[in-house]
C-alpha atoms as a PDB file:
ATOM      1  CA  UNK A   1     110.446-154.365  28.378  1.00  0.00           C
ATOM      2  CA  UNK A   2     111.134-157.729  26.751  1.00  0.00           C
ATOM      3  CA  UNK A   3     110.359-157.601  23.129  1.00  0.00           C
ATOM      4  CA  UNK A   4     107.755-161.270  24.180  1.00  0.00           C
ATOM      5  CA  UNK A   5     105.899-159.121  26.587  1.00  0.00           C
ATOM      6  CA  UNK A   6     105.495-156.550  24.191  1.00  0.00           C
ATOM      7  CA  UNK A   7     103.881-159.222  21.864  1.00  0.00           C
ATOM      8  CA  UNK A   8     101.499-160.311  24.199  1.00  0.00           C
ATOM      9  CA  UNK A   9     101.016-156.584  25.243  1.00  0.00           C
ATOM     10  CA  UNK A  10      99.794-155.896  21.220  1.00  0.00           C
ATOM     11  CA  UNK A  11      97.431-158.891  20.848  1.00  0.00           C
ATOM     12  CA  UNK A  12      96.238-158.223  24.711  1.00  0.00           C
ATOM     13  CA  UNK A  13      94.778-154.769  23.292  1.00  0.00           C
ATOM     14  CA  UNK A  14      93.690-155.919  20.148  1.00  0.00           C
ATOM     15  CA  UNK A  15      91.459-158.641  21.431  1.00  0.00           C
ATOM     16  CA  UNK A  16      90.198-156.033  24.324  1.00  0.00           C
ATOM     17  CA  UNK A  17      89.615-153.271  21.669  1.00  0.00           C
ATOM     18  CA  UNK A  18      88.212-155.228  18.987  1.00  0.00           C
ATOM     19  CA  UNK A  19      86.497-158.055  20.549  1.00  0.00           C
ATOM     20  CA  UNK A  20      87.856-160.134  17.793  1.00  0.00           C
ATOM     21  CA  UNK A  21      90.813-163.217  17.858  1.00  0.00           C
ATOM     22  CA  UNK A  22      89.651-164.354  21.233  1.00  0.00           C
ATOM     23  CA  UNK A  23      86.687-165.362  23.269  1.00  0.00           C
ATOM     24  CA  UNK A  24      84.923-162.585  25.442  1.00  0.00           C
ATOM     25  CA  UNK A  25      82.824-163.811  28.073  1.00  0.00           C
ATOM     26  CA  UNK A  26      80.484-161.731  30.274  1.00  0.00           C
ATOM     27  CA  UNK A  27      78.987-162.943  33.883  1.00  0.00           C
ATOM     28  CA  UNK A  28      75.396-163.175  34.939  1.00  0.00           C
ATOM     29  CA  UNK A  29      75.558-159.533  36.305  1.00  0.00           C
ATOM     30  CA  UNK A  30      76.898-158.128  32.866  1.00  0.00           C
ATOM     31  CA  UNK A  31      74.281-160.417  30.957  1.00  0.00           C
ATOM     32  CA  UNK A  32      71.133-159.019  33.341  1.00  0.00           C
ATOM     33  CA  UNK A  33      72.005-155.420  32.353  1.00  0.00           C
ATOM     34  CA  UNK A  34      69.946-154.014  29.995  1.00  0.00           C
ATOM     35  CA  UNK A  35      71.624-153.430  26.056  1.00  0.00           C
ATOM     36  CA  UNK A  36      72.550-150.144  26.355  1.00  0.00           C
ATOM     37  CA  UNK A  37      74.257-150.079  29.376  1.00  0.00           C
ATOM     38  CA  UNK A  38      75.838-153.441  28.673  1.00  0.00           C
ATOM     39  CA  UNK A  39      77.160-151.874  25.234  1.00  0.00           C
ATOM     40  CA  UNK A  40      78.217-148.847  26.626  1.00  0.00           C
ATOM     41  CA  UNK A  41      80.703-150.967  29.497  1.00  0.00           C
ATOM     42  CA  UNK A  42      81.447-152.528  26.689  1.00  0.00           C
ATOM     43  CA  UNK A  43      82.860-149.470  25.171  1.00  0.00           C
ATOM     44  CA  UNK A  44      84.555-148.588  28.469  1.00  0.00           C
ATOM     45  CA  UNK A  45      86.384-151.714  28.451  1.00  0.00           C
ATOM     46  CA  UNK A  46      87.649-151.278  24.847  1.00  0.00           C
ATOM     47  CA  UNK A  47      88.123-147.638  25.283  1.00  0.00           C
ATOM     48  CA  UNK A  48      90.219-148.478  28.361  1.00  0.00           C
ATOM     49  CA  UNK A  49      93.670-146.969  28.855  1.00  0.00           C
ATOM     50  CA  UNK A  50      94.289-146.084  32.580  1.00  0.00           C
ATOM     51  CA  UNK A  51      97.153-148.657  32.901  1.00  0.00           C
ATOM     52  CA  UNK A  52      99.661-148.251  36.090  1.00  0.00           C
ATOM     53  CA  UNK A  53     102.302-150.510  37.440  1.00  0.00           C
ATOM     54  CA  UNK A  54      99.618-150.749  40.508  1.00  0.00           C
ATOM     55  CA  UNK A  55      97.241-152.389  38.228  1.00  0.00           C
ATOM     56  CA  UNK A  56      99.616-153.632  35.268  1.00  0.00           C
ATOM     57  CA  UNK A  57     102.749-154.699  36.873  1.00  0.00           C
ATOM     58  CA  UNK A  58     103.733-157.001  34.203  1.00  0.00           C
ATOM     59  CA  UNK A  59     103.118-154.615  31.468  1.00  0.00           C
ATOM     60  CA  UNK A  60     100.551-156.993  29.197  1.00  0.00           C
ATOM     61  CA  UNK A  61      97.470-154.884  29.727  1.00  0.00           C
ATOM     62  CA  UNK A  62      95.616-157.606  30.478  1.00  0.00           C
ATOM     63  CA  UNK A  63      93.414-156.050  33.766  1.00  0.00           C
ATOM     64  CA  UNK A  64      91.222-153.461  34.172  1.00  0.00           C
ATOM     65  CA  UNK A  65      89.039-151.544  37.078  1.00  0.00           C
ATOM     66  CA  UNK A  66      86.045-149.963  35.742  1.00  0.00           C
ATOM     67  CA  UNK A  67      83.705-147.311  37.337  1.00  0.00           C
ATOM     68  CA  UNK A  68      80.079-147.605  35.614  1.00  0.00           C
ATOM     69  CA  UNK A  69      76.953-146.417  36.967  1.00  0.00           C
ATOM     70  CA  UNK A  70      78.254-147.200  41.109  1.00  0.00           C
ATOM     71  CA  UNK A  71      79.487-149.729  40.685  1.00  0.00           C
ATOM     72  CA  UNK A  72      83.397-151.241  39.928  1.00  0.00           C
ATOM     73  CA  UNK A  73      83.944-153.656  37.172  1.00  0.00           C
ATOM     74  CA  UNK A  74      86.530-155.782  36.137  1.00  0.00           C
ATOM     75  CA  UNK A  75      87.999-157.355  32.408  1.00  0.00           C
ATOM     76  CA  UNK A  76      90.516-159.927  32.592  1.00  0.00           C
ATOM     77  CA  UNK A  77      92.392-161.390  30.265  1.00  0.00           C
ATOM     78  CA  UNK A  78      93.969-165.505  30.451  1.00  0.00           C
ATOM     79  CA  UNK A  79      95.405-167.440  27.483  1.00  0.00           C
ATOM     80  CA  UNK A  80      94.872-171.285  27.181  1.00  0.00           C
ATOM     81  CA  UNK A  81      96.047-173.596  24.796  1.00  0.00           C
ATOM     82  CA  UNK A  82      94.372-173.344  21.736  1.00  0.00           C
ATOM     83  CA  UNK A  83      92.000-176.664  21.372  1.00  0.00           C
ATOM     84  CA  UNK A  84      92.099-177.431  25.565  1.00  0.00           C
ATOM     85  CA  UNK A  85      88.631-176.259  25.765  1.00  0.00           C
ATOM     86  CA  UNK A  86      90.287-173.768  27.869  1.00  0.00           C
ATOM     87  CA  UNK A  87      91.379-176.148  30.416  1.00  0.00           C
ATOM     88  CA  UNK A  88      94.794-175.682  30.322  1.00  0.00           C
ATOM     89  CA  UNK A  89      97.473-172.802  30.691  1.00  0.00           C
ATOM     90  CA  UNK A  90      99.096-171.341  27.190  1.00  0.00           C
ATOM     91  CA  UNK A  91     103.422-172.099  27.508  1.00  0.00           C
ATOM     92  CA  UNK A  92     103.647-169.365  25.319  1.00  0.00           C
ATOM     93  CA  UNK A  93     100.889-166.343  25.600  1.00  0.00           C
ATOM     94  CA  UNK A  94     103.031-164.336  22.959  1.00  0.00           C
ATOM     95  CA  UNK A  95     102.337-167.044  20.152  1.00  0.00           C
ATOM     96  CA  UNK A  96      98.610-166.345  19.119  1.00  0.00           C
ATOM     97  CA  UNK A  97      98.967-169.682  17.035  1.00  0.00           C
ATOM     98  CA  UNK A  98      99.169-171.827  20.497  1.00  0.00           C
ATOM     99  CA  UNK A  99      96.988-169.233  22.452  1.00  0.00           C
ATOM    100  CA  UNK A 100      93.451-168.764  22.715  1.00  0.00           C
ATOM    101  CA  UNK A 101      92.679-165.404  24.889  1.00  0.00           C
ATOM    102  CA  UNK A 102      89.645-164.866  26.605  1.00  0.00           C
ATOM    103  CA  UNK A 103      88.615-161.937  28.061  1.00  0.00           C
ATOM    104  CA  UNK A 104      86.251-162.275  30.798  1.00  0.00           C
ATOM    105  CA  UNK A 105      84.106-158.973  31.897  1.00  0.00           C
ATOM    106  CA  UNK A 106      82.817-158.704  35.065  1.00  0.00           C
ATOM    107  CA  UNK A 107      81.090-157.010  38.273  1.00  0.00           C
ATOM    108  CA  UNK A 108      83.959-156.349  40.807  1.00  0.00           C
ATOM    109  CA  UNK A 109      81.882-158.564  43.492  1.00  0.00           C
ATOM    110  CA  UNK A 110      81.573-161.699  41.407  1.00  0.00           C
ATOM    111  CA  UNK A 111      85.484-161.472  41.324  1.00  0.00           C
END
């Protein structure tokens, strides 16, 4: 693997583990949950590690299928250019100067 991808790879799972150097955003079905349950699929996203070439082909860890209380969920991960108001793509995802990650947590069905 390309010494880029493992760059983007490393700030991919610190943003997903930490919650910190990026923007996490939740949808309306992760908001209506109630705190505890919202924390603790918060703690299965951050705790995640189930990564295959199925659901990680690219190798950035930057996807994830959840199973919490019947239902699937999803976290993504896209870069923008930092100051776009995320409204345009990063060039480079691997420079975290230029990038702004945000990981967006959701149920599978609002997908």
């Amino acid at each position: 693997m390309s010494e880029q991808k493992l760059k983007i790879r490393a700030l991919n799972d610190h943003v997903r583990r930490s919650f910190l150097f990026g923007r996490v955003v939740m949808t309306s079905a992760v908001s209506a949950l109630p705190d505890e349950a919202m924390q603790a699929l918060f703690m299965e996203v951050q705790t995640f590690e189930e990564f295959t070439p199925d659901n990680d082909p690219h190798g950035e860890h930057d996807f994830g299928a959840i199973q919490f209380r019947g239902n699937t969920w999803f976290w993504k991960i896209d870069y923008f250019k930092r100051g776009s108001e995320c409204t345009l793509g990063s060039d480079d995802p691997s420079n975290s100067d230029e990038t702004e990650r945000v990981l967006t947590i959701m149920r599978a069905d609002e997908y």
